[in-house]
Protein backbone atom coordinates (compact mmCIF):
# COMPACT_ATOMS: atom_id res chain seq x y z
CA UNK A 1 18.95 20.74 5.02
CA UNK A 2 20.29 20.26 1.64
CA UNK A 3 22.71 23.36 0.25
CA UNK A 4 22.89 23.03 -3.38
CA UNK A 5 25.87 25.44 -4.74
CA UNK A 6 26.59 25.36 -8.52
CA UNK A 7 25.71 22.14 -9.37
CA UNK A 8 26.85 21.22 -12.75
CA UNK A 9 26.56 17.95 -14.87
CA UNK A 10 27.56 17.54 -18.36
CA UNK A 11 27.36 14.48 -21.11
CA UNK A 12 29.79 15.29 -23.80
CA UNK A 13 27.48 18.07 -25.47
CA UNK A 14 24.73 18.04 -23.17
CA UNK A 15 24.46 20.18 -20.42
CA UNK A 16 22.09 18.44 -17.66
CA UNK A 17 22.13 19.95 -14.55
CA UNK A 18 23.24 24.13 -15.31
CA UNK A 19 24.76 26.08 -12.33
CA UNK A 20 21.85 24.80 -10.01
CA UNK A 21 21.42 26.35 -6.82
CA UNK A 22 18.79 25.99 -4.21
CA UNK A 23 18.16 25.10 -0.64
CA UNK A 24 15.91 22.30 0.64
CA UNK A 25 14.69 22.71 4.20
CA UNK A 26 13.32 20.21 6.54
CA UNK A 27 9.96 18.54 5.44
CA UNK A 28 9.08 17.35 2.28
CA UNK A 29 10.07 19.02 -0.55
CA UNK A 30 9.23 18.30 -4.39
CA UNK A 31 11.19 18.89 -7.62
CA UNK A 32 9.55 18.84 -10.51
CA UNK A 33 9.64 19.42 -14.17
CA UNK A 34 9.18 18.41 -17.22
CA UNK A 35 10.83 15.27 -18.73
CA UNK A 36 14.35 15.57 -19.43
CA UNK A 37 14.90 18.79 -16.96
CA UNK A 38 17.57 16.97 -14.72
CA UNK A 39 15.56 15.66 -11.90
CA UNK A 40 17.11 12.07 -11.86
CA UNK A 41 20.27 13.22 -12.63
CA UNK A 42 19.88 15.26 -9.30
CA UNK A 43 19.16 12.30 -7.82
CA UNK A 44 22.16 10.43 -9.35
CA UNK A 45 24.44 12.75 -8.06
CA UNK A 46 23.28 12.72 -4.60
CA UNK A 47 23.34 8.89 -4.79
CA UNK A 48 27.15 9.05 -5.98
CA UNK A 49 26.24 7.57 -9.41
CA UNK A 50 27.26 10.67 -11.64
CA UNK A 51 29.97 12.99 -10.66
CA UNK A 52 29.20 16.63 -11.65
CA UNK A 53 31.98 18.68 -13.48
CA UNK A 54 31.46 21.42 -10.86
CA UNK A 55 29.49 22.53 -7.68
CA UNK A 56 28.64 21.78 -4.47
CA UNK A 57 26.50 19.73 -2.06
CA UNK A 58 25.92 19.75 1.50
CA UNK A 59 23.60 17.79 3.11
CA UNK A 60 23.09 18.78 7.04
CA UNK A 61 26.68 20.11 7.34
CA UNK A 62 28.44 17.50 5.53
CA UNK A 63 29.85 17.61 1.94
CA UNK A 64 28.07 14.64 0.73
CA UNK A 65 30.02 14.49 -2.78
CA UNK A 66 33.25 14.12 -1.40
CA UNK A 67 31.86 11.30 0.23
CA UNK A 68 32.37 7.55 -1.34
CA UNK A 69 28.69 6.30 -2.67
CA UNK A 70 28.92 2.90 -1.04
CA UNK A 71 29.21 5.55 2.44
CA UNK A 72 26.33 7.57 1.56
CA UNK A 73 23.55 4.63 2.71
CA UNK A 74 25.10 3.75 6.12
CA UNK A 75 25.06 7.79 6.70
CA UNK A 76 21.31 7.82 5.95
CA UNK A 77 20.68 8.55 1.82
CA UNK A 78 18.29 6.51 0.78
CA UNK A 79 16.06 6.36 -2.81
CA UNK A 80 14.02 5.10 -4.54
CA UNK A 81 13.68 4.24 -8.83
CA UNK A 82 11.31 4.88 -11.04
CA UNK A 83 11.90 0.92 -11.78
CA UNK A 84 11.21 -1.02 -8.77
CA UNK A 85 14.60 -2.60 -7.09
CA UNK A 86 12.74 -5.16 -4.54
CA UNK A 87 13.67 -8.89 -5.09
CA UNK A 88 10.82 -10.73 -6.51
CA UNK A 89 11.65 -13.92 -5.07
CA UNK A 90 12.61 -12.32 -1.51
CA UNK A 91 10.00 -12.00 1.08
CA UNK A 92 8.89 -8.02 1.89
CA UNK A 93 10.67 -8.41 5.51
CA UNK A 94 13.66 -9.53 3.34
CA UNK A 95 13.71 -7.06 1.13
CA UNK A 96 13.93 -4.40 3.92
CA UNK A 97 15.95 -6.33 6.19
CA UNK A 98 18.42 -5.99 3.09
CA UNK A 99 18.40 -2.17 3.41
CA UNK A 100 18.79 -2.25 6.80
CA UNK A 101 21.74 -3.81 6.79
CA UNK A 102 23.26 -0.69 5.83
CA UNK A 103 21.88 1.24 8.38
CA UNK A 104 23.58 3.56 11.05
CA UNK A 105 20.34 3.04 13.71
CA UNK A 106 21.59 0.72 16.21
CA UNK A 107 17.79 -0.58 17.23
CA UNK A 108 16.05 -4.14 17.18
CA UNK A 109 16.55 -4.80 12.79
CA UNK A 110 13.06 -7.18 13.69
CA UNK A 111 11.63 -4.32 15.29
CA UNK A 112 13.27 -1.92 12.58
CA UNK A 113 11.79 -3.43 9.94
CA UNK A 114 8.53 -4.26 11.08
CA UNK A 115 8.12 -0.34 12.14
CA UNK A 116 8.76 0.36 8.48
CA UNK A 117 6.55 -2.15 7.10
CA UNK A 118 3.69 -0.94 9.23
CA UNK A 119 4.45 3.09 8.21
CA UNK A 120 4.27 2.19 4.95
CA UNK A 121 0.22 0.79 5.57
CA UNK A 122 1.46 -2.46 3.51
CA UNK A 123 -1.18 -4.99 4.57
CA UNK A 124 0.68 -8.02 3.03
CA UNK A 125 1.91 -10.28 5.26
CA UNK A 126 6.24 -9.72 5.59
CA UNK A 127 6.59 -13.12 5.00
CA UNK A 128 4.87 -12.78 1.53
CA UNK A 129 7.25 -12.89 -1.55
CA UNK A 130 6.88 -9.31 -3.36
CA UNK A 131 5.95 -11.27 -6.42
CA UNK A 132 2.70 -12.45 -5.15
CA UNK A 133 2.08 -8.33 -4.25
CA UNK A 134 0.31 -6.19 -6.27
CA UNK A 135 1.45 -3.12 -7.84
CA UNK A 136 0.58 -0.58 -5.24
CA UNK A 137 1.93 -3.10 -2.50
CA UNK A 138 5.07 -3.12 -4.42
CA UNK A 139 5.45 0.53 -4.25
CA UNK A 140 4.70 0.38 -0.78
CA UNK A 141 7.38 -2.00 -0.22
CA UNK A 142 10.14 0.36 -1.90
CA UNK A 143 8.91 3.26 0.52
CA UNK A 144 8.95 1.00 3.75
CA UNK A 145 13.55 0.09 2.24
CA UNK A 146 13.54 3.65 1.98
CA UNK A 147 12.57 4.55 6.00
CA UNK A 148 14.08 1.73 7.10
CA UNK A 149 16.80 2.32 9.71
CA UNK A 150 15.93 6.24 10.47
CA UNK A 151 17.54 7.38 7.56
CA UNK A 152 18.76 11.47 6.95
CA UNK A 153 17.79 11.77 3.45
CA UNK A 154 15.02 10.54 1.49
CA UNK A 155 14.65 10.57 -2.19
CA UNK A 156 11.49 9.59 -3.87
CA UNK A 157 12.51 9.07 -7.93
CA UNK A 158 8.12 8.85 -9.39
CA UNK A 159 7.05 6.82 -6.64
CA UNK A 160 3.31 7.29 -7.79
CA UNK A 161 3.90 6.40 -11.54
CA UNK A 162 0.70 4.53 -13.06
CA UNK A 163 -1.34 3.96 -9.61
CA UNK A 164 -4.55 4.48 -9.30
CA UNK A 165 -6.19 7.62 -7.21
CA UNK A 166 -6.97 5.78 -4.36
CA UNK A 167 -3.29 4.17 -3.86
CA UNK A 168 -1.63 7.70 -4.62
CA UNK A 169 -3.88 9.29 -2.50
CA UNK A 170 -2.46 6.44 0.18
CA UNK A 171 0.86 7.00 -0.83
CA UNK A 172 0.72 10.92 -0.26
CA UNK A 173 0.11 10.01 3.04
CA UNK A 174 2.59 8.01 3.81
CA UNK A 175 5.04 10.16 2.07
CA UNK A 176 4.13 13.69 4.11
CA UNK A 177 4.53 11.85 7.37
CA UNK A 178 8.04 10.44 6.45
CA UNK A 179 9.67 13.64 8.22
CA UNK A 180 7.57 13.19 11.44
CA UNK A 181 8.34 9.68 11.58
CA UNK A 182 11.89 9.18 10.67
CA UNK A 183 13.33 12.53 11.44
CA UNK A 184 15.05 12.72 7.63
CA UNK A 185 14.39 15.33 4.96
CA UNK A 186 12.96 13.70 2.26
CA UNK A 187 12.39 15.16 -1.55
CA UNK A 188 9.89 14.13 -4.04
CA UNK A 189 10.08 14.06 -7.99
CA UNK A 190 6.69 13.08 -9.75
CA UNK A 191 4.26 14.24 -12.62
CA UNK A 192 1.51 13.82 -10.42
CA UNK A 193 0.64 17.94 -9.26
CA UNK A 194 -2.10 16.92 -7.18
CA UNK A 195 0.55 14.71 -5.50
CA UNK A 196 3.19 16.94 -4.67
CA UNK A 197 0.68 19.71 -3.90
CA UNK A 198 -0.38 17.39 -1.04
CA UNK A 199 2.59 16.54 0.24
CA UNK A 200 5.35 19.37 -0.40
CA UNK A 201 5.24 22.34 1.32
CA UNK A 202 7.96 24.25 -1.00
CA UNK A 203 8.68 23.38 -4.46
CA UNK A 204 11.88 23.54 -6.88
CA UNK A 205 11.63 23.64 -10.66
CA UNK A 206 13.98 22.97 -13.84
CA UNK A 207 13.52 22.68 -17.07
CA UNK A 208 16.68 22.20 -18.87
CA UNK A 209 18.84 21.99 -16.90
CA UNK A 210 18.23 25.02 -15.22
CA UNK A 211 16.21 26.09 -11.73
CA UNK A 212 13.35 28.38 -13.45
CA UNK A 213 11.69 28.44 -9.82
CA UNK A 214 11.51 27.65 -6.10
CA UNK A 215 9.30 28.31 -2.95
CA UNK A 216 5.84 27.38 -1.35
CA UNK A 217 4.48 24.75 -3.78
CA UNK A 218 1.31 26.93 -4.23
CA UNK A 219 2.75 29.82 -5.64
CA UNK A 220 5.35 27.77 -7.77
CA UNK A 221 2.93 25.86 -9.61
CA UNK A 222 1.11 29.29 -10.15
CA UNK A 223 4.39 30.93 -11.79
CA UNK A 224 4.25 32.04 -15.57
CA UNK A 225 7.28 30.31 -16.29
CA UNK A 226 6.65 27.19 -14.73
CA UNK A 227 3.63 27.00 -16.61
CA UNK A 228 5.18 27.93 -19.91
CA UNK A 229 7.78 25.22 -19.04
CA UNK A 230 5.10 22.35 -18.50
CA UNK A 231 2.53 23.57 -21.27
CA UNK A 232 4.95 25.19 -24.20
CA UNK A 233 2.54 28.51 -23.70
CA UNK A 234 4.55 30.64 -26.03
């Protein structure tokens, strides 16, 4: 569980993240908006790479911002970017060996690794450099460094951005089983409705700044105001 309290983040003038409050439970769980509403710096925060000017977070019973950043991925946060961070010239069992290197699960890291490769449905060989992969493999490579290592918290920054149906459709898969499988909360942030209807169960919105709505993703998506907020419906 994630306990949101307050959260506040501004630059200079600019007010990014207003008094935000909200719960995430167990599951998956989307955030959404339109572009500029403070999703990603959510995400930065979490991540320990922008320091709000006032609030709270705790993530299952531990005050994650008074935590150093470099702590946060050996006690299970881990993201992903809306630009791909996987070495080119690395192999994909490299590139998640890397992650798990910073991991708190003390099992096999062969065994660790290949577990994640094979969650992820990536049906490159791990000796493959992720430069020979195609775009959807990529992406699939950057979810199996994110379960790596049975983390708590998963954040998923656009994962879907530009693939085609058939690989998102793929990817929602693998992304509503990432609770079952690894145990960790994970939260999703994408444009894609279809996707997060499919794999979030509740749903937080801002636009803003500011959390305009929360609950089961059905209703959410139904709301005036989150409409409004996506369409400019005056």
């Amino acid at each position: 569980m994630i306990e949101v309290d307050g959260l506040t983040v501004r630059y200079g003038g600019v007010t990014s993240l207003d008094a935000m409050s909200l719960t995430f439970e167990q599951g998956t769980c989307g955030l959404i908006g339109p572009n500029g509403a403070g999703k990603t710096t959510f995400f930065n925060v979490l991540s320990g790479f922008v320091r709000p000017a006032a609030g709270s977070v705790r993530a299952f019973g531990v005050d994650l911002l008074s935590m150093a950043h470099f702590r946060r991925a050996r006690w299970g946060l881990r993201r992903t970017f809306q630009t791909e961070q996987a070495i080119e010239e690395l192999s994909v069992f490299d590139n998640v060996a890397m992650v798990h290197e910073h991991s708190r699960h003390p099992g096999s890291r062969r065994g660790d690794v290949l577990d994640a490769i094979a969650f992820a449905g990536l049906d490159a060989d791990p000796e493959a450099r992720v430069r020979t992969l195609g775009a959807g493999q990529r992406r699939l490579v950057e979810v199996a460094r994110a379960v790596v290592g049975r983390p708590r918290l998963v954040l998923l920054d656009e994962p879907a951005a530009g693939l085609p149906d058939e690989e998102t459709r793929h990817l929602a898969e693998v992304i509503r089983r990432i609770p079952e499988h690894t145990g960790a909360l994970a939260v999703l942030v994408d444009h894609d409705m279809s996707l997060v209807s499919a794999c979030c169960a509740t749903t937080a919105v801002l636009d803003f700044g500011k959390l305009i709505a929360s609950g089961p993703t059905a209703a959410v998506l139904r709301d005036d105001a989150v409409i409004r907020a996506y369409l400019g419906v005056a």
